[in-house]
Each structure stands twice: as structure tokens, then as C-alpha cells.
Protein backbone atom coordinates (compact mmCIF):
# COMPACT_ATOMS: atom_id res chain seq x y z
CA UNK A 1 42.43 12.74 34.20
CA UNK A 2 39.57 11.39 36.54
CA UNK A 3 36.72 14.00 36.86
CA UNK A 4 37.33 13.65 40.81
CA UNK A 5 40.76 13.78 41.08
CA UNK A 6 41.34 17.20 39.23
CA UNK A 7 38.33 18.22 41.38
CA UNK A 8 40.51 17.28 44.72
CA UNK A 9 43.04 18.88 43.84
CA UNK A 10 41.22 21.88 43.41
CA UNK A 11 39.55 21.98 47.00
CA UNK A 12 36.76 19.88 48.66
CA UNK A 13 34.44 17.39 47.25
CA UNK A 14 31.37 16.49 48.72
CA UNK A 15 29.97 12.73 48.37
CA UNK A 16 26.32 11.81 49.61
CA UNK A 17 25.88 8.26 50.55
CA UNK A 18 23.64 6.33 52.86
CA UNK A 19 21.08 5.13 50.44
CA UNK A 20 19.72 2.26 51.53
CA UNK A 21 18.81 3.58 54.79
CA UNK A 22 17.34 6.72 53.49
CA UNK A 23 15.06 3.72 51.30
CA UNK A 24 14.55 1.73 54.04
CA UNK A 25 12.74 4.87 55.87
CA UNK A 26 10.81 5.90 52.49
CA UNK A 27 9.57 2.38 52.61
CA UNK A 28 11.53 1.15 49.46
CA UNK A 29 13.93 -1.29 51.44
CA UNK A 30 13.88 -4.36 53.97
CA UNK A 31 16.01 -3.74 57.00
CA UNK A 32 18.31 -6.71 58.03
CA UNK A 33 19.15 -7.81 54.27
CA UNK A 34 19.47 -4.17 52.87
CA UNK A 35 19.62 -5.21 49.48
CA UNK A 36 18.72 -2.46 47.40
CA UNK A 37 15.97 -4.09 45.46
CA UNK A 38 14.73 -0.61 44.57
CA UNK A 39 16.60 -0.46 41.69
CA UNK A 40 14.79 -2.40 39.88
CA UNK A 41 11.71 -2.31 41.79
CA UNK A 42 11.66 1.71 41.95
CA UNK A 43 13.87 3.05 39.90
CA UNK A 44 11.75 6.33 39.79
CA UNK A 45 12.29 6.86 43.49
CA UNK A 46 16.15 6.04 43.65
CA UNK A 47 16.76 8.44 40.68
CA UNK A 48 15.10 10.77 42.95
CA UNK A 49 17.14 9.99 45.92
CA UNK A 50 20.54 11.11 43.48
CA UNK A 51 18.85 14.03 42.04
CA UNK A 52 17.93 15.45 45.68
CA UNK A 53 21.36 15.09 46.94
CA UNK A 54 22.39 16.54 43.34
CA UNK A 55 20.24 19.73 44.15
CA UNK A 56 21.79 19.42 47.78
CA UNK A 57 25.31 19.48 46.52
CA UNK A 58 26.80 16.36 46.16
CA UNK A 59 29.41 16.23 43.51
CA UNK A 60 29.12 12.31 42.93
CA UNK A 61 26.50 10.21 42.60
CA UNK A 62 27.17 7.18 43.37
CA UNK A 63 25.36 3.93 41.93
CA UNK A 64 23.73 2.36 44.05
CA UNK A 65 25.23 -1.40 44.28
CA UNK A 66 26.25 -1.59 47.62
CA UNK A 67 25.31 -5.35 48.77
CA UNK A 68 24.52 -5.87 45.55
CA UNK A 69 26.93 -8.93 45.21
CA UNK A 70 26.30 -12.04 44.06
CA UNK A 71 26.09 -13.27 47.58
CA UNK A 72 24.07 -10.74 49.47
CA UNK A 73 21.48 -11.47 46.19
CA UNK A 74 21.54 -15.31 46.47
CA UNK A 75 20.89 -14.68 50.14
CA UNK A 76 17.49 -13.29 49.02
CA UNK A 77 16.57 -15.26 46.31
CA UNK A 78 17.30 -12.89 43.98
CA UNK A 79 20.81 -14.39 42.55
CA UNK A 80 19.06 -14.04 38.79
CA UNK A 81 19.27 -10.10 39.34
CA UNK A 82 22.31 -9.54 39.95
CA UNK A 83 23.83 -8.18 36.74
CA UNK A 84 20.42 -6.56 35.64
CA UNK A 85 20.49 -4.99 39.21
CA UNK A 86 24.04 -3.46 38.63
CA UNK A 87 23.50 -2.35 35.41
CA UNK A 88 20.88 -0.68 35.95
CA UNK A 89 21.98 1.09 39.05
CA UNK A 90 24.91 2.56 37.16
CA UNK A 91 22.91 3.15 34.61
CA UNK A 92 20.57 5.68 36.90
CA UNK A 93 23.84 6.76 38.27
CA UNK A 94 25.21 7.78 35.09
CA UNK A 95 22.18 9.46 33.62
CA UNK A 96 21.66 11.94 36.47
CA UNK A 97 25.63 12.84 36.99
CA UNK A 98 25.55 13.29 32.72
CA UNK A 99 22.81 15.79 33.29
CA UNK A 100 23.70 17.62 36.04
CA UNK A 101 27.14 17.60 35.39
CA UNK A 102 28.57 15.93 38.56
CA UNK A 103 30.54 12.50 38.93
CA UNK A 104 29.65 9.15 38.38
CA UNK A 105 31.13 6.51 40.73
CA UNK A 106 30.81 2.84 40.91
CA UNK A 107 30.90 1.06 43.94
CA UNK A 108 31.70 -2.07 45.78
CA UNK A 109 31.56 -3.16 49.78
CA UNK A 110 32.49 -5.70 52.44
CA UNK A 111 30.87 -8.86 51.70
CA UNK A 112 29.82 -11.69 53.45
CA UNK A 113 32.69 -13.58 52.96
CA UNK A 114 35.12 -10.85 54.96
CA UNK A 115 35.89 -12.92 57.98
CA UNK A 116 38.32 -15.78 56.43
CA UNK A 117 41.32 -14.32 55.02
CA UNK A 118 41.79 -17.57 53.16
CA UNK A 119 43.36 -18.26 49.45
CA UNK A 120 39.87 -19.27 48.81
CA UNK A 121 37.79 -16.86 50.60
CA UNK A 122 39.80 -14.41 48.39
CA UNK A 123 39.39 -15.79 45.24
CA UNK A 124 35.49 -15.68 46.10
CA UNK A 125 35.66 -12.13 47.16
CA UNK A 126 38.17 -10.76 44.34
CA UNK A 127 35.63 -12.90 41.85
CA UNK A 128 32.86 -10.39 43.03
CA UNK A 129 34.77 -7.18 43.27
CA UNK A 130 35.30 -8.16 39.21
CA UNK A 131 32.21 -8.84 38.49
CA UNK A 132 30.78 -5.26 39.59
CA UNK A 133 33.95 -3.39 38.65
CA UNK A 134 33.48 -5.23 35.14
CA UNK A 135 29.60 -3.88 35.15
CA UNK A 136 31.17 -0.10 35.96
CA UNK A 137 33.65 0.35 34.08
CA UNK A 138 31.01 -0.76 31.20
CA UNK A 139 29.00 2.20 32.34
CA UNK A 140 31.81 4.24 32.05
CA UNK A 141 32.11 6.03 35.70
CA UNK A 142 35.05 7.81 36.65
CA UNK A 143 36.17 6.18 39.79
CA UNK A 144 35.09 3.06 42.02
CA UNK A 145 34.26 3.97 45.87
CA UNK A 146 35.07 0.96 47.56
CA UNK A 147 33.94 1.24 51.29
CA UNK A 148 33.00 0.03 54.43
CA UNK A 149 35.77 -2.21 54.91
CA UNK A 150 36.45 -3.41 58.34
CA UNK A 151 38.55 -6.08 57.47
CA UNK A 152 42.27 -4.59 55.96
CA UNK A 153 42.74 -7.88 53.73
CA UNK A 154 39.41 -7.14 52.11
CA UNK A 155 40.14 -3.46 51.82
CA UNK A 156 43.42 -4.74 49.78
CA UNK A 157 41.96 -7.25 47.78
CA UNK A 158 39.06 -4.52 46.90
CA UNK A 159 41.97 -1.75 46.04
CA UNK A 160 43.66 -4.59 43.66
CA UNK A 161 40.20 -5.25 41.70
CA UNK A 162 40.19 -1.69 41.03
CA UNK A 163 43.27 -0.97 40.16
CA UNK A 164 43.37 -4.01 37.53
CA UNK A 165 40.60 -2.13 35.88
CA UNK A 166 42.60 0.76 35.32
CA UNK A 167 40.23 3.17 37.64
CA UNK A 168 40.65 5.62 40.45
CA UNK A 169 40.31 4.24 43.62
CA UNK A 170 38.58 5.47 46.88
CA UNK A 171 39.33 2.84 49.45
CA UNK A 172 36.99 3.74 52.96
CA UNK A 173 37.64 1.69 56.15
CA UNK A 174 34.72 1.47 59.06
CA UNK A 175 36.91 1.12 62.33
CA UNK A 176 35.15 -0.85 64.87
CA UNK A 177 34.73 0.40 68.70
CA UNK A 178 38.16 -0.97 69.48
CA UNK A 179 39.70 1.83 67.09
CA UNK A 180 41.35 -1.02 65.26
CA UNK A 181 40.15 -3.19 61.94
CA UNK A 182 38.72 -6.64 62.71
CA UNK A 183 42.46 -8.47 61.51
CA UNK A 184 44.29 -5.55 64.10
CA UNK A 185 45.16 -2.91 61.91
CA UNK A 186 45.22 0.56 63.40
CA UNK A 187 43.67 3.04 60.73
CA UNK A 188 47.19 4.83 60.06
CA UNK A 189 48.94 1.50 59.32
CA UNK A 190 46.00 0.12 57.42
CA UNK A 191 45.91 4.02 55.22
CA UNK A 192 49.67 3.50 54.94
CA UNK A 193 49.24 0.39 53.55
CA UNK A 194 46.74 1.05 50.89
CA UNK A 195 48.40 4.30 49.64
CA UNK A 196 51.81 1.90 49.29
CA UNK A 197 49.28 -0.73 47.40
CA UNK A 198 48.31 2.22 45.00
CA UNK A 199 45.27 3.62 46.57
CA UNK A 200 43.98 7.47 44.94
CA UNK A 201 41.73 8.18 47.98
CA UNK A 202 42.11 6.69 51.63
CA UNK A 203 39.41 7.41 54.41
CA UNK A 204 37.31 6.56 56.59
CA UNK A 205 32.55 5.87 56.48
CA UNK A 206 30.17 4.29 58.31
CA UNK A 207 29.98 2.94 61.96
CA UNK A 208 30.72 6.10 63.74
CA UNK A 209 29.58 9.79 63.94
CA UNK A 210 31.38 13.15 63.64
CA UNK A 211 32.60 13.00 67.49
CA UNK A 212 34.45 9.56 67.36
CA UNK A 213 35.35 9.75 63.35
CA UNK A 214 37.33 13.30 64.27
CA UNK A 215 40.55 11.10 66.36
CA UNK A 216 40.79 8.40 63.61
CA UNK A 217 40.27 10.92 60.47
CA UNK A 218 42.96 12.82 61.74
CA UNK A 219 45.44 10.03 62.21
CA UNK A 220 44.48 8.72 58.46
CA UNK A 221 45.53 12.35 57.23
CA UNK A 222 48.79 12.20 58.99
CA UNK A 223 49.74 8.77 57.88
CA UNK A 224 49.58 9.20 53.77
CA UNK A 225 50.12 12.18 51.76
CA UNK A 226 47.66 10.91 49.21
CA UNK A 227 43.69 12.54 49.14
CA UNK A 228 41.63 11.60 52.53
CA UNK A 229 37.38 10.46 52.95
CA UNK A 230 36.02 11.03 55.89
CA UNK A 231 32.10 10.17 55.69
CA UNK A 232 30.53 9.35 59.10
CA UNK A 233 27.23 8.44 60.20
CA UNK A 234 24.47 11.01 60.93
CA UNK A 235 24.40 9.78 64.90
CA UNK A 236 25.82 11.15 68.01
CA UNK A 237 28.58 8.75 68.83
CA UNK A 238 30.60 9.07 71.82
CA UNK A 239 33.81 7.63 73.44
CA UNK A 240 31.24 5.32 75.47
CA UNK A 241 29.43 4.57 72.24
CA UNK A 242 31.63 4.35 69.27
CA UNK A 243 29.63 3.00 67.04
CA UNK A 244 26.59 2.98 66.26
CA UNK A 245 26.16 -0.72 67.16
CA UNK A 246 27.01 -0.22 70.67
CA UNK A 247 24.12 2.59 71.60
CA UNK A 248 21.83 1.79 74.19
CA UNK A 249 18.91 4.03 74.76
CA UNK A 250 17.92 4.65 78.16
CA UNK A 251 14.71 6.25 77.35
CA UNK A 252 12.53 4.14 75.08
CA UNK A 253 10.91 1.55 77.22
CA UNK A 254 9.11 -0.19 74.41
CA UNK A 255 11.00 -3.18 73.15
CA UNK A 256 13.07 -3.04 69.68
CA UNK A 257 14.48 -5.58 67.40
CA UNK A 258 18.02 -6.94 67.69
CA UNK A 259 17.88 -5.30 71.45
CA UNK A 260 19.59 -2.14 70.42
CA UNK A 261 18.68 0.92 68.62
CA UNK A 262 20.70 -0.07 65.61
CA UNK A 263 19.22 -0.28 63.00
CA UNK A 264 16.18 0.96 62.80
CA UNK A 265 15.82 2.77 66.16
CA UNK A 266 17.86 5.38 65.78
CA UNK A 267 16.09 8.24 65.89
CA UNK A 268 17.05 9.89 69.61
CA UNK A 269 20.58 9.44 67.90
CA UNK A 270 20.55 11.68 65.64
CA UNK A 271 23.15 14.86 64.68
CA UNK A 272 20.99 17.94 63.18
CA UNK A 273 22.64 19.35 60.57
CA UNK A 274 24.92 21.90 62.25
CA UNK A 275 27.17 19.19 63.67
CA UNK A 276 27.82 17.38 60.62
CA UNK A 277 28.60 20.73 58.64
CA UNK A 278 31.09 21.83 61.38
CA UNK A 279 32.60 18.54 60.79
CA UNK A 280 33.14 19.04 57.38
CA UNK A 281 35.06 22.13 57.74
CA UNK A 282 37.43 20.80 60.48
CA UNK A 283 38.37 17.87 57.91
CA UNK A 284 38.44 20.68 54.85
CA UNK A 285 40.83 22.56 57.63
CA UNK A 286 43.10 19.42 57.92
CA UNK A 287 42.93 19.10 54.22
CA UNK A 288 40.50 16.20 54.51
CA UNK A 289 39.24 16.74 50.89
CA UNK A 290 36.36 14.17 49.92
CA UNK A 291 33.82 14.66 53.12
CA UNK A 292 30.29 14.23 53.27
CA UNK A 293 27.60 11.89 55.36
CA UNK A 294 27.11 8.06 55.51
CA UNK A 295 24.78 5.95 57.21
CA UNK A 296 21.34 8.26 58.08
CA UNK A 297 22.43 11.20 55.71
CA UNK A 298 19.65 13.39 54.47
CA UNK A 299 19.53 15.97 51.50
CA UNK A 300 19.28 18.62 54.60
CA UNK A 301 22.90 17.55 55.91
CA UNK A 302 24.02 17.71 52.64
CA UNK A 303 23.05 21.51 51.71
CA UNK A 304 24.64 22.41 54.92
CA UNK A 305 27.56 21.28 54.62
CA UNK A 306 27.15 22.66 51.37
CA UNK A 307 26.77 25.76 52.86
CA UNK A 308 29.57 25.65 55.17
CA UNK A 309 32.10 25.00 52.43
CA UNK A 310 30.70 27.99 51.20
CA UNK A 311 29.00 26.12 47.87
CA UNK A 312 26.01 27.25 46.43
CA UNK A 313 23.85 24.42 45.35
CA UNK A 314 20.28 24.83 43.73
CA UNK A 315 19.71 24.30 47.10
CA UNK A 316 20.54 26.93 48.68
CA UNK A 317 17.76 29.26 47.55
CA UNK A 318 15.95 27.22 50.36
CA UNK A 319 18.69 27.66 53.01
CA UNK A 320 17.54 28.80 56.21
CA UNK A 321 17.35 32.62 56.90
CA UNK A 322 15.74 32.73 60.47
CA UNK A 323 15.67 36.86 60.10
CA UNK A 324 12.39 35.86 59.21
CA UNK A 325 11.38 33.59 61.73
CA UNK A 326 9.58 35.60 64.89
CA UNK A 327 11.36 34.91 67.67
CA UNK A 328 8.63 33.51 70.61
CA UNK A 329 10.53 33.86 73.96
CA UNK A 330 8.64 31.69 76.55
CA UNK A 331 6.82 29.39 74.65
């Protein structure tokens, strides 16, 4: 049986992701493309990145080949990496979930090709999906996270390629700010859907925060009776704000790129660590199993939610104990 599905049906799992925005603020990673180059150009520093959420307590590590496709690569002129970058992603994947005995998990993504639900747009896309999955299932990881899907027919087509490979399958969806998927799906239909279509794990990552993740993470859970993700951003979205596309900050007065905060203005945005662990235990409540952060996650959001599940992590010899701090009234 899959390493993560006997853990699920135990109790909670937690699953860091958000890597190539915690690169892109180390310095690792180009904003706009977010093709994580670092694989092969730092390897040192993404094994890093997995072993610090490791010691945070995440129970999968997942290999980094999100937008590694063959056409996010060709978009950078890097099309000749493409199965060196993968393999070597799960490699580092592998390596540090063998030795600290958590979960490998490969993964695949939307894709540029998402907004045609043509015959041939889906040949293209399933052709990709293969191609990774192929590269994984070499590397021998237990399940495939596919994710940030905001396009149903892509989420399918994604679910299929796993399934032909004969792994688990997490299937996320990232719901836009009109609640629904970009081809009008609501998030229950869509999670109904997949778990008909043979889907392990249905849920929900990226594009929104705790606050506006809560309504839709709850419908998921009532539509299937299969395991539930729920894995938002680090950000303080709100029913004006959605997303994390749709912020505007009122307060900086200096001018950013793109005209919004997103992506690399963020910062004012932010949830500390206390919101995203309270989150985590009103999904565990619901019996939202697989939770942990997305976009902007941080080995410090992971140990508390760690915490809250009541996990003890190498981490948490380092968890706060403010009995210690003086308290300073007035200053």
C-alpha cells in the first residue's frame, strides 16, 4: 500500500510546498518564468529547502518539477534540460525522504497549454504529464501530487496520466476569485468528478489564503468521501481579495512590477504562523487529512502547524516558549 495512503488513514499528513517562491526570495530563482533552474544549478540549496521542511515536519517531500515541462523549459531556452532537470529533482527528493524516513512524491502542474480544451491541446498536455510521470515512477516515489489546476479538463487529463502509471493520485484545484474553475466548474462538482474518474486525494492549493480557502475546502469535503488537500497560500486573502492576484496595496507608494503586489510584493500580505496553524486544525476537525502551506510557506509555518496537530518534529526543540521572553509593557 502507498506510504501516504496508510498514513491518511491513520490521521493527518502534513505536505510543505511553495518552493519556487521560497527560491525566488533566497535568490536561487527568476520571478515571472519560475522555472526551477536550481536543481541543477543548486542542488545543495534545494536539498536544503526539503531537509528544513523535513526538520519542520513535513511528511512528503516533494520533487521539485513543478513548471518543469517541456514547455515552460523551451520557453527559457533550456528545452535540453528537461529530463536531466526531472531526474535529478526526484532524485534529491528521494534521497532526503529515504533518509529521513518521510514520503517521496512526484509532481506535475497546469501548463501552458491549459486554456484550449482541444483533442490536440490534450494530446500535448497528456504527452507531458507522461513524460514526468514516466521520470517518477523511475525514481520510484510513492504517489504523484498533481496541482494547481484551474482548468477541470486539465485536472482530468492530469488524474488519467497518473492513474495509467499505476500511482496514487493527489489531484489539487486553485479556484479563481469567481469561486468557480476557468471551464465553470464549482469545486464540489469538479471534486465529484475526479473521485468518480478514480482520484486517491481531492483538494484544493494555491491562489488563496486560509480565510477564502476555509468556504471552498469545506464544500470539497462534503462532496466526495475520498481523502481531502487543502494547501493555501501564506497571504491574508479576503472576500474582497480572493486571490492573491487581485490584492491591491494601499500603502506602498513606490511603484511595483505587473501593477500589483503579486508576485513579488507580497510582503504586507502575509499570515504569521498562528493563522495558518489554526487552519490546519479546522480542516483536521472536518477530517481534511493532507493540509499544509502553498505559495509563501516557510519552515516556521510548517513547525506550527506541526505543533498544532500536536507532532513533534526535530523542530520543535526550537518552538517558541515566551515564559522566557520579559514582557516590556509600554515600549
Amino acid at each position: 500500500m502507498s506510504q501516504l495512503l496508510e498514513k491518511l488513514a491513520s490521521g493527518p499528513v502534513i505536505c510543505a510546498e511553495g518552493y519556487l517562491y521560497a527560491l525566488e526570495t533566497r535568490g536561487y530563482l527568476s520571478a515571472g518564468p519560475f522555472v526551477p533552474e536550481a536543481v541543477l544549478d543548486h542542488p545543495d540549496v534545494v536539498e536544503r529547502l526539503h531537509r528544513d521542511f523535513v526538520h519542520a515536519g513535513s511528511d512528503i517531500v516533494v520533487a521539485l518539477t513543478f513548471y518543469a515541462d517541456r514547455d515552460k523549459l523551451a520557453a527559457l531556452g533550456r528545452a535540453d534540460d528537461l529530463e536531466r532537470l526531472n531526474r535529478k529533482a526526484l532524485e534529491l527528493a528521494t534521497r532526503v525522504a529515504d533518509e529521513t524516513g518521510t514520503i517521496a512524491a512526484g509532481n506535475i502542474c497546469n501548463t501552458r497549454l491549459n486554456y484550449d480544451a482541444s483533442e490536440e491541446t490534450a494530446r500535448a498536455v497528456r504527452a507531458q504529464f507522461d513524460e514526468q510521470i514516466g521520470w517518477a515512477v523511475d525514481a520510484g516515489v510513492d504517489h504523484i501530487i498533481g496541482e494547481t489546476f484551474y482548468y477541470l479538463h486539465e485536472a482530468r487529463i492530469a488524474l488519467a496520466a497518473i492513474k495509467a502509471a499505476g500511482l496514487p493520485a493527489v489531484i489539487n484545484l486553485s479556484i479563481p476569485a469567481t469561486g468557480l474553475t476557468e471551464d465553470n466548474v464549482s469545486p464540489a462538482e469538479a471534486a465529484r468528478q475526479l473521485e468518480g474518474e478514480g482520484a486517491d486525494v481531492i483538494g484544493l492549493n494555491c491562489f488563496r489564503g486560509p480565510a477564502t480557502m476555509w468556504p471552498l475546502a469545506r464544500q470539497v469535503r462534503e462532496a466526495v468521501s475520498c481523502h481531502v488537500a487543502a494547501l493555501p497560500v501564506a497571504y491574508r486573502t479576503t472576500t474582497s481579495h480572493p486571490t492573491i492576484f487581485s490584492f491591491k496595496d494601499p500603502v506602498c507608494s513606490c511603484q511595483v512590477p505587473n501593477g500589483g503586489p503579486f508576485p513579488v510584493a507580497l510582503d504586507p500580505f502575509r499570515c504569521n504562523r498562528y493563522e495558518l496553524s489554526e487552519f490546519a486544525r479546522n480542516c483536521v476537525d472536518i477530517d481534511i487529512r493532507m493540509v499544509g502551506v502553498c505559495w509563501g510557506a516557510g519552515p516556521f509555518q510548517i513547525a506550527a502547524i506541526a505543533g498544532a496537530l500536536d507532532r513533534t518534529p526535530p523542530a520543535a526543540r526550537y518552538f517558541p516558549d515566551m515564559n522566557l521572553q520579559p514582557a516590556r509593557p509600554g515600549w
